[in-house]
C-alpha atoms as a PDB file:
ATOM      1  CA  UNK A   1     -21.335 -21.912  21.150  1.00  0.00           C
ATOM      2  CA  UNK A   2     -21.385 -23.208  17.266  1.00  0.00           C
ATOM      3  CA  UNK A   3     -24.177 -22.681  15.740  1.00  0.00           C
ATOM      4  CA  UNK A   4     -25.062 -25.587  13.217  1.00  0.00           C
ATOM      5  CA  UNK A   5     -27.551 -26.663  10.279  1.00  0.00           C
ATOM      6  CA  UNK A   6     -28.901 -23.170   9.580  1.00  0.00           C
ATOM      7  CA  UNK A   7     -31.064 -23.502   6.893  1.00  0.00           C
ATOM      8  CA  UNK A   8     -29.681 -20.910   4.262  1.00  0.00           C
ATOM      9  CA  UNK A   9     -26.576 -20.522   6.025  1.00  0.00           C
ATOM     10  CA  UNK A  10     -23.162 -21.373   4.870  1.00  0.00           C
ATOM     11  CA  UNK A  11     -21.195 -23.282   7.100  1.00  0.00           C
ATOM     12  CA  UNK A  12     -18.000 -22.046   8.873  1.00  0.00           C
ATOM     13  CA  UNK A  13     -15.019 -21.813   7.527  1.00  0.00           C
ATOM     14  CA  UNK A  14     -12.136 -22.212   9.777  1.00  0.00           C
ATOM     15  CA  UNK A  15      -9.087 -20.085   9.440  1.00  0.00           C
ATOM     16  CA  UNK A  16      -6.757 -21.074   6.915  1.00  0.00           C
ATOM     17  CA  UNK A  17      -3.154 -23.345   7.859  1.00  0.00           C
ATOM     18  CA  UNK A  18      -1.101 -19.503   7.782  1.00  0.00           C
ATOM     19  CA  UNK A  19      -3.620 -17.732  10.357  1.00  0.00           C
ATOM     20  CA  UNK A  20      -3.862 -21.513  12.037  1.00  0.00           C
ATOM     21  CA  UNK A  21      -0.023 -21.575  12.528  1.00  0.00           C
ATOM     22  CA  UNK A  22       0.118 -17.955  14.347  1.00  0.00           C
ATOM     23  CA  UNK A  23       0.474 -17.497  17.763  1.00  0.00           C
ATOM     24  CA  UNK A  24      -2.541 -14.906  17.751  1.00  0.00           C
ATOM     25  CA  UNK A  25      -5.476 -13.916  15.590  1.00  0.00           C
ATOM     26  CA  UNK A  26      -4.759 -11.044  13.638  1.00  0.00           C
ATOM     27  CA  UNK A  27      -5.945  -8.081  15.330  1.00  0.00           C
ATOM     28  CA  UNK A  28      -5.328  -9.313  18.601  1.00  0.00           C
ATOM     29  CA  UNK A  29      -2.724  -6.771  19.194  1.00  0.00           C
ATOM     30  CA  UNK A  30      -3.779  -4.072  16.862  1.00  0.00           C
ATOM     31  CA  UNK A  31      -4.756  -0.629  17.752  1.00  0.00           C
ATOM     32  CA  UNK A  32      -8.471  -1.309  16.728  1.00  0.00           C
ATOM     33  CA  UNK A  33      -9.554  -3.426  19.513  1.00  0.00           C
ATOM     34  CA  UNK A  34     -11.190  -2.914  23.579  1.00  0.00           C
ATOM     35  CA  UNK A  35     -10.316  -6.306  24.568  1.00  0.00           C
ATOM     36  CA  UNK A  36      -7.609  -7.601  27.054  1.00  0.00           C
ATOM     37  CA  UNK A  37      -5.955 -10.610  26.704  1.00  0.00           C
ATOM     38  CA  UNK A  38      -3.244 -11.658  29.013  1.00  0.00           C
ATOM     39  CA  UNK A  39       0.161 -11.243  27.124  1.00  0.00           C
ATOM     40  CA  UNK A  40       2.378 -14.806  27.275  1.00  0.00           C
ATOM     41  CA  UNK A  41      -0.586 -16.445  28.879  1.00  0.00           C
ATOM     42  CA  UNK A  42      -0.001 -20.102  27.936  1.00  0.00           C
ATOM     43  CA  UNK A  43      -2.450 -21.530  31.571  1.00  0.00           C
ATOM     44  CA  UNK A  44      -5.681 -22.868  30.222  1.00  0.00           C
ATOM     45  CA  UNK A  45      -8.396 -22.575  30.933  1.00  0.00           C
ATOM     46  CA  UNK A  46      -8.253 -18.710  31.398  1.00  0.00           C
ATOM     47  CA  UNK A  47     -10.318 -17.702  34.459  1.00  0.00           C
ATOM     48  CA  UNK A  48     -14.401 -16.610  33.765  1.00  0.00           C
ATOM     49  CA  UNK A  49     -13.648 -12.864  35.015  1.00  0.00           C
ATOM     50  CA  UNK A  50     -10.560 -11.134  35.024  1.00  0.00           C
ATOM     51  CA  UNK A  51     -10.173  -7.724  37.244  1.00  0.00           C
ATOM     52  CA  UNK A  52      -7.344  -4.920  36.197  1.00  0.00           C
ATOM     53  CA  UNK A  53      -6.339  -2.386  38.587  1.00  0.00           C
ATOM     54  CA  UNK A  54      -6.285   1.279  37.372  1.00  0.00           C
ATOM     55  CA  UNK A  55      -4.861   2.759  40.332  1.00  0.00           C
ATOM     56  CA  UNK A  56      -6.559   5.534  42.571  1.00  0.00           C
ATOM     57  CA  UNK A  57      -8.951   2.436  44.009  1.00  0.00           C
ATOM     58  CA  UNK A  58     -10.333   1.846  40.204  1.00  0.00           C
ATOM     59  CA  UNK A  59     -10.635  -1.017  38.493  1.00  0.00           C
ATOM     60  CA  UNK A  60     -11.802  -2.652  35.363  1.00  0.00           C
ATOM     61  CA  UNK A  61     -13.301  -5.938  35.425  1.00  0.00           C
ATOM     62  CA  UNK A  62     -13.582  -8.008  31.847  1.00  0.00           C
ATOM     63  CA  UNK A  63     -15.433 -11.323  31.352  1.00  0.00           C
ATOM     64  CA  UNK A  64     -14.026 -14.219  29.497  1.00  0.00           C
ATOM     65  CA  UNK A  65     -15.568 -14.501  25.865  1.00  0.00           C
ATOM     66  CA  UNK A  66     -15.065 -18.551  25.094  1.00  0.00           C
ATOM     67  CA  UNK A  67     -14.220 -19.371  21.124  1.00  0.00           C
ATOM     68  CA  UNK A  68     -17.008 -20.597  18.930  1.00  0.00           C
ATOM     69  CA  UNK A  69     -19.188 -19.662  16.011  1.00  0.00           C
ATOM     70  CA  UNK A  70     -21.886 -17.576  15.614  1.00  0.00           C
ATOM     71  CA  UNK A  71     -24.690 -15.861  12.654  1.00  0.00           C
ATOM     72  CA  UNK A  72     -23.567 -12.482  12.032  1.00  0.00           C
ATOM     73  CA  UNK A  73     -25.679  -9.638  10.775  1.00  0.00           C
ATOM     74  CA  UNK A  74     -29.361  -9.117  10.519  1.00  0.00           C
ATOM     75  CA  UNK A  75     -31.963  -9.006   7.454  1.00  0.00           C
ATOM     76  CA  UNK A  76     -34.269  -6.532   9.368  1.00  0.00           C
ATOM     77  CA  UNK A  77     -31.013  -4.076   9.576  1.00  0.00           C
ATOM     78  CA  UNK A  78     -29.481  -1.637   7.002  1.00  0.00           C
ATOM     79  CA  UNK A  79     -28.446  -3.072   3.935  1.00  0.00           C
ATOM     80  CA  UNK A  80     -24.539  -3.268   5.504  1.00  0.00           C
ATOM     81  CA  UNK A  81     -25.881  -5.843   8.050  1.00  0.00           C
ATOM     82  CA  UNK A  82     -26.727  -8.295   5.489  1.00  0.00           C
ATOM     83  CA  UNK A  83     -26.742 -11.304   4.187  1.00  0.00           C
ATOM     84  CA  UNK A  84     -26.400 -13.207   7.915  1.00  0.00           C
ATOM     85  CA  UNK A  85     -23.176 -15.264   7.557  1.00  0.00           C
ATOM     86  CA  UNK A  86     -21.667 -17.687   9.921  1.00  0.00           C
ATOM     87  CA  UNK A  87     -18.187 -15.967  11.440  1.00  0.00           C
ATOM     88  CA  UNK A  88     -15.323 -18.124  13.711  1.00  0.00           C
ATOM     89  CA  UNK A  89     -13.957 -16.790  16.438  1.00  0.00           C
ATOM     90  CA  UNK A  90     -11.191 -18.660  16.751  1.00  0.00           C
ATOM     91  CA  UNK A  91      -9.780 -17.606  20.534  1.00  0.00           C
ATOM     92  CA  UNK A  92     -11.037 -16.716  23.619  1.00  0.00           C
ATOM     93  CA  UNK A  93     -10.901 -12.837  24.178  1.00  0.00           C
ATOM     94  CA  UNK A  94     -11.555 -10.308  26.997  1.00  0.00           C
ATOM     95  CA  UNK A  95     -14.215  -8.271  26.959  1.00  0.00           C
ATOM     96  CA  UNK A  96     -14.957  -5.341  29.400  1.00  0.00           C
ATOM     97  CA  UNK A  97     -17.874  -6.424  31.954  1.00  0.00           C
ATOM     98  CA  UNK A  98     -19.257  -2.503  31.733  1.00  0.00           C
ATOM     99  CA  UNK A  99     -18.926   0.475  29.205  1.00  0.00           C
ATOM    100  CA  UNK A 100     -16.092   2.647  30.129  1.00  0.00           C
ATOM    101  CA  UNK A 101     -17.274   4.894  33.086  1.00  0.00           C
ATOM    102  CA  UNK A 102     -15.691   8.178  33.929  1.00  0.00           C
ATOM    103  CA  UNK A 103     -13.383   6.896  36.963  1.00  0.00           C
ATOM    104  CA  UNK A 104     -11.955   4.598  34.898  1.00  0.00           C
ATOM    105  CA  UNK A 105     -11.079   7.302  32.272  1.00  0.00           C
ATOM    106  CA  UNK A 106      -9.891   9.549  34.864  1.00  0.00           C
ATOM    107  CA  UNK A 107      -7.372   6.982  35.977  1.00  0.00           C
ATOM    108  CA  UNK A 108      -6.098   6.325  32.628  1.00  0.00           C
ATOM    109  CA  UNK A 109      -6.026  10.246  31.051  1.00  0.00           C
ATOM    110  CA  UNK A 110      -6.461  12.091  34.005  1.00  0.00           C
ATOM    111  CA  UNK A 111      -8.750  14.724  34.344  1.00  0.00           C
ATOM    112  CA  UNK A 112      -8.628  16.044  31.070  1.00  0.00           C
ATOM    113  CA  UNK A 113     -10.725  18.858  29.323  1.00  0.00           C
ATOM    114  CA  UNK A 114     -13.599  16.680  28.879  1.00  0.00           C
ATOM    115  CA  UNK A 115     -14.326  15.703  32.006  1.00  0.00           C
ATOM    116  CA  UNK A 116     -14.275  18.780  33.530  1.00  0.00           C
ATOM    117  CA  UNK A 117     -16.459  20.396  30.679  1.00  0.00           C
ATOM    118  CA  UNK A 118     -19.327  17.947  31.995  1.00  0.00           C
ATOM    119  CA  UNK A 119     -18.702  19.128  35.343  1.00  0.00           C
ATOM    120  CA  UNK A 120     -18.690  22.405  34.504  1.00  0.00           C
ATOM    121  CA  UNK A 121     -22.326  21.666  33.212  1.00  0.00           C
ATOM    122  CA  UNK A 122     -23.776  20.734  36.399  1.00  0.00           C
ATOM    123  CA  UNK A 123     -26.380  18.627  34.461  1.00  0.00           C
ATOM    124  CA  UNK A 124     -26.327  15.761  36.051  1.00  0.00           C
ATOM    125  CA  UNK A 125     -24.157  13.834  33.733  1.00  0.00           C
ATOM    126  CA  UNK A 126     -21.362  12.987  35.709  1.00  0.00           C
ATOM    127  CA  UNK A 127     -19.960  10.832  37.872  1.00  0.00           C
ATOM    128  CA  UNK A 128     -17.541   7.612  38.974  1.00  0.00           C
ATOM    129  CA  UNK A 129     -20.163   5.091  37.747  1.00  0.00           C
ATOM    130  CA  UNK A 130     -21.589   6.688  34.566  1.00  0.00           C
ATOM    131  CA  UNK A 131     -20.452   6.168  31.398  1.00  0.00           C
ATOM    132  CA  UNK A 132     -18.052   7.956  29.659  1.00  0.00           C
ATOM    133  CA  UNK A 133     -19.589   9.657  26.485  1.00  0.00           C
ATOM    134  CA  UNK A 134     -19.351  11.996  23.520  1.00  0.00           C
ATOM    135  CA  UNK A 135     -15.826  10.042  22.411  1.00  0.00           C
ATOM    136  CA  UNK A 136     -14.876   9.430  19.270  1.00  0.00           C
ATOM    137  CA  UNK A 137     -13.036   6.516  17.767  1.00  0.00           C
ATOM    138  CA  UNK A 138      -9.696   8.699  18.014  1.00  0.00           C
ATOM    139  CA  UNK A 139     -10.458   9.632  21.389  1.00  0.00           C
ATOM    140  CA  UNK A 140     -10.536   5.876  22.243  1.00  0.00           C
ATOM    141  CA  UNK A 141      -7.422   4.500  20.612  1.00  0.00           C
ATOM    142  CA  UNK A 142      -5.636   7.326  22.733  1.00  0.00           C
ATOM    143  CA  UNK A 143      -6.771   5.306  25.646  1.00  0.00           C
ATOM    144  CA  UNK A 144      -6.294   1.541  24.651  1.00  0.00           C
ATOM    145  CA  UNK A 145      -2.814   3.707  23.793  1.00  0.00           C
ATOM    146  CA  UNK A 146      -2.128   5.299  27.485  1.00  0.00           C
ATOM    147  CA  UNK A 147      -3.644   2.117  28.678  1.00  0.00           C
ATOM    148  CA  UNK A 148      -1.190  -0.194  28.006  1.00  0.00           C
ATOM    149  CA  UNK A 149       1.811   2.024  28.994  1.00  0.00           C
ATOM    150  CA  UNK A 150      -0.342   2.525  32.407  1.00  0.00           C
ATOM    151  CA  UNK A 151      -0.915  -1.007  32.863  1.00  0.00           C
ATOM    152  CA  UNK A 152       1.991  -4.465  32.158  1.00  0.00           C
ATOM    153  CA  UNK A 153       1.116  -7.463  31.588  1.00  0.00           C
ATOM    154  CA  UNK A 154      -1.880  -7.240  29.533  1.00  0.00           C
ATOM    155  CA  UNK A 155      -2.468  -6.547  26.038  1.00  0.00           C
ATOM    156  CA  UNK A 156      -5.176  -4.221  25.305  1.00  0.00           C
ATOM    157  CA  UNK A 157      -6.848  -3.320  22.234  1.00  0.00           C
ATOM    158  CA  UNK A 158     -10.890  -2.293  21.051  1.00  0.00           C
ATOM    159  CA  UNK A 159     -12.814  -5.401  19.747  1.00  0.00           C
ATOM    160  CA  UNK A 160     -13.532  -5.938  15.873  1.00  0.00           C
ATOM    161  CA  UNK A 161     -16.769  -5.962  14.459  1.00  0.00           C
ATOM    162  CA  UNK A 162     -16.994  -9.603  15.005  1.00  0.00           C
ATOM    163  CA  UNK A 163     -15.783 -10.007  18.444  1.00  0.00           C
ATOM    164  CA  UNK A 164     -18.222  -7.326  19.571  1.00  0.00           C
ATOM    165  CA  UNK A 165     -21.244  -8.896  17.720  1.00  0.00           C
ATOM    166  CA  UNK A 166     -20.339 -12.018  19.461  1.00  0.00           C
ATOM    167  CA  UNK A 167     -19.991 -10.976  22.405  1.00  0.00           C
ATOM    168  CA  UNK A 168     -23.019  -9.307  22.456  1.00  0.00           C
ATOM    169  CA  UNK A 169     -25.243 -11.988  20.855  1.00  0.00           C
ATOM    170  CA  UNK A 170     -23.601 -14.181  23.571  1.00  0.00           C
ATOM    171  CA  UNK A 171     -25.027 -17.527  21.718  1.00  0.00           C
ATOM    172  CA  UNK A 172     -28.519 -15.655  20.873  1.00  0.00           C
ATOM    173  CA  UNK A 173     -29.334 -15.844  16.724  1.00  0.00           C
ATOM    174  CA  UNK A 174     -32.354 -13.414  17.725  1.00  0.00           C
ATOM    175  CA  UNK A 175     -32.495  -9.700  16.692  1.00  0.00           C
ATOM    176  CA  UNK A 176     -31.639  -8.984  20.579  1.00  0.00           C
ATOM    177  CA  UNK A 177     -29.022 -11.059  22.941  1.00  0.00           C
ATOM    178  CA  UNK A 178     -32.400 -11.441  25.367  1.00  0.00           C
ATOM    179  CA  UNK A 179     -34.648 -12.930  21.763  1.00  0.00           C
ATOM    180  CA  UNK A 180     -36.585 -11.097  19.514  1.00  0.00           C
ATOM    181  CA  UNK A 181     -39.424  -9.570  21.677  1.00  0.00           C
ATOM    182  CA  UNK A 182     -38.893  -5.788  21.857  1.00  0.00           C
ATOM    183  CA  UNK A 183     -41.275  -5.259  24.758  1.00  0.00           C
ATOM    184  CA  UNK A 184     -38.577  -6.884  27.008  1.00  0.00           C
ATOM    185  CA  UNK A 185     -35.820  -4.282  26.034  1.00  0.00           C
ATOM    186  CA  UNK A 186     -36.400  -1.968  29.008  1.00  0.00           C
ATOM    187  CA  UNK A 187     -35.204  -4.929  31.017  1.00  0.00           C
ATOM    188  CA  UNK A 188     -31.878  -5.205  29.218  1.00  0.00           C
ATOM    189  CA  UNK A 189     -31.207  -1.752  27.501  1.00  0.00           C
ATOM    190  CA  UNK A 190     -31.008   2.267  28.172  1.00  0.00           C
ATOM    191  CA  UNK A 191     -32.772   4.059  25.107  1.00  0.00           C
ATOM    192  CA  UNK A 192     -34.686   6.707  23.703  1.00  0.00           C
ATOM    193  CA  UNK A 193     -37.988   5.096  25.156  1.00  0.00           C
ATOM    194  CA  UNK A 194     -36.517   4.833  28.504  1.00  0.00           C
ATOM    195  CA  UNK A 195     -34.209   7.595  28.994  1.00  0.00           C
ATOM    196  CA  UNK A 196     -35.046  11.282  29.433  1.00  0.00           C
ATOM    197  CA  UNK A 197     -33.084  13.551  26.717  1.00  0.00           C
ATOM    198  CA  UNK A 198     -32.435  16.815  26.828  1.00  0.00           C
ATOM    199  CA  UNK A 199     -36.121  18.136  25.853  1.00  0.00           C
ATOM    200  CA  UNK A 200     -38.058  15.815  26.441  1.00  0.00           C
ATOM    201  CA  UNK A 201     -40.500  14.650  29.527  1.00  0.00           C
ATOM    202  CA  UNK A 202     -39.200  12.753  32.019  1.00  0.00           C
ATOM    203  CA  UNK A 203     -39.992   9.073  31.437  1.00  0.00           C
ATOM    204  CA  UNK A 204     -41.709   7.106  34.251  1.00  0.00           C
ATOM    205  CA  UNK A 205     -39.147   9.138  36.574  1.00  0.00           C
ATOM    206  CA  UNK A 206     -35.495   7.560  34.967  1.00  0.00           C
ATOM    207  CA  UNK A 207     -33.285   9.848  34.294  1.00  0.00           C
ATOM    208  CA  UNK A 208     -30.642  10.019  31.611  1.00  0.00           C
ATOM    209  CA  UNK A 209     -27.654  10.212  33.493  1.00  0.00           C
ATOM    210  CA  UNK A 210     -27.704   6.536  34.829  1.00  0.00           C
ATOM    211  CA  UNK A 211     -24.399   4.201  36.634  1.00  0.00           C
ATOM    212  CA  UNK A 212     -23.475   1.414  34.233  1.00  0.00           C
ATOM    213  CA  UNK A 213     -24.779  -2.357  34.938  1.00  0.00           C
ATOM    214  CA  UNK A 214     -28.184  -1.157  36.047  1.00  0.00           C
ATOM    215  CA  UNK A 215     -29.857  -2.936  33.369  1.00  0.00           C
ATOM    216  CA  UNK A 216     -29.566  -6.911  32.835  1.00  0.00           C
ATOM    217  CA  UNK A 217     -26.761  -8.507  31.370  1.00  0.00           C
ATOM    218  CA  UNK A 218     -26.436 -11.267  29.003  1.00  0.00           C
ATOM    219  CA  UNK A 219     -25.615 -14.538  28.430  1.00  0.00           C
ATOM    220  CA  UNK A 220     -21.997 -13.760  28.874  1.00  0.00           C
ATOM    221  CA  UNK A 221     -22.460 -11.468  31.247  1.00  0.00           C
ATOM    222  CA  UNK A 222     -21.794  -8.660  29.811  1.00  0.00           C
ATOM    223  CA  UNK A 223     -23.678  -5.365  30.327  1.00  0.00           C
ATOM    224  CA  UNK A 224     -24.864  -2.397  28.356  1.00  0.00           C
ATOM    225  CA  UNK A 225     -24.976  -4.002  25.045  1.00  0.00           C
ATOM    226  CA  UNK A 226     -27.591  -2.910  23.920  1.00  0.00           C
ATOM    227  CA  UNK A 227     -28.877   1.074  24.163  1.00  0.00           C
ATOM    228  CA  UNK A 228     -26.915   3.431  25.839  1.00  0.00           C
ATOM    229  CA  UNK A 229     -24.621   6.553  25.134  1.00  0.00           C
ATOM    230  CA  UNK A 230     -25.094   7.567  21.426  1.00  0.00           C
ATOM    231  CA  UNK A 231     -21.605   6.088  20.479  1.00  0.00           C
END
């Protein structure tokens, strides 16, 4: 998973001897992050897939994100994507297998005035499997939040920029995890050629209202990283 001799790339720079000395990378623990990581876990290696039970008969199932290097950003991007530079991730993380469906937020928040204002629409847009949408960045720390009072043993947070890059790239220096032909994206990704919005024609018969982990994962394993609900 490191990336080396990249022409016109700098090469990594390890963290320095303070971060180097602390038991975990900064952030691990902060309220920014939607990664689990097992709290005290000192057993190496750390299983490939890790399962958490919700309660009600839900669960959440992460995949083991191993420790490397990578080239983050993209020239083709906006200008706040730029110039590529080489990042370390430093430890292994957790990172949820699928996007947060509905069951699981149920379990966590209960059936709060969201979820029954999309079942109040009868439009299709709900159910167990289907991702949970129209959240803000509030909304989710409120659930890393109730999370980890809901669930011991675990620390839970939502990834950094990094992390999520990386775990999306999943060892890929393309513009997508799957390379850089965008023909293939259908096969991997949920998105304004392939869904049916509000308004517009149904698309080769897909709907918009679609189960997570339909689509093909990447290299990781992880699904969804590409495309889906607007946030």
């Amino acid at each position: 998973m490191r990336l080396k001799d990249v022409e016109g790339i700098p090469p990594a720079q390890d963290p320095d001897e303070e971060r180097r000395g602390k038991k975990r990378d900064p952030g691990e623990n902060s309220e920014e992050v939607f990664t689990a990581l097992k709290s005290g876990a000192t057993s190496k290696p750390y299983p490939k897939e890790l399962t958490v039970d919700l309660g009600e008969s839900v669960k959440m199932e992460f995949v083991l994100i191993p420790a490397g290097s990578f080239l983050m950003g993209s020239n083709k991007g906006p200008r706040d994507e730029r110039p590529i530079h080489r990042v370390v991730i430093s430890r292994p993380f957790y990172m949820a297998k699928y996007e947060l469906t509905q069951s699981q937020w149920e379990a966590v928040m209960g059936l709060d005035k969201r979820l029954v204002q999309l079942r109040r629409e009868e439009n299709g847009m709900t159910g167990p499997m289907k991702a949970m949408n129209e959240l803000s960045w509030n909304d989710c720390r409120r659930f890393v939040s109730k999370l980890k009072q809901n669930v011991c043993g675990y620390a839970f947070a939502l990834p950094t920029e990094a992390q999520w890059e990386y775990a999306c790239r999943a060892g890929s220096a393309a513009e997508f995890y799957f390379g850089d032909d965008e023909s293939q994206l259908g096969e991997y990704a949920w998105y304004e050629g392939n869904m049916v919005w509000p308004g517009k024609p149904a698309y080769r018969g897909v709907t918009f209202y679609h189960d997570v982990g339909v689509k093909k994962p990447n290299a990781f394993g992880l699904h969804d990283m590409h495309g889906g609900v607007w946030e």
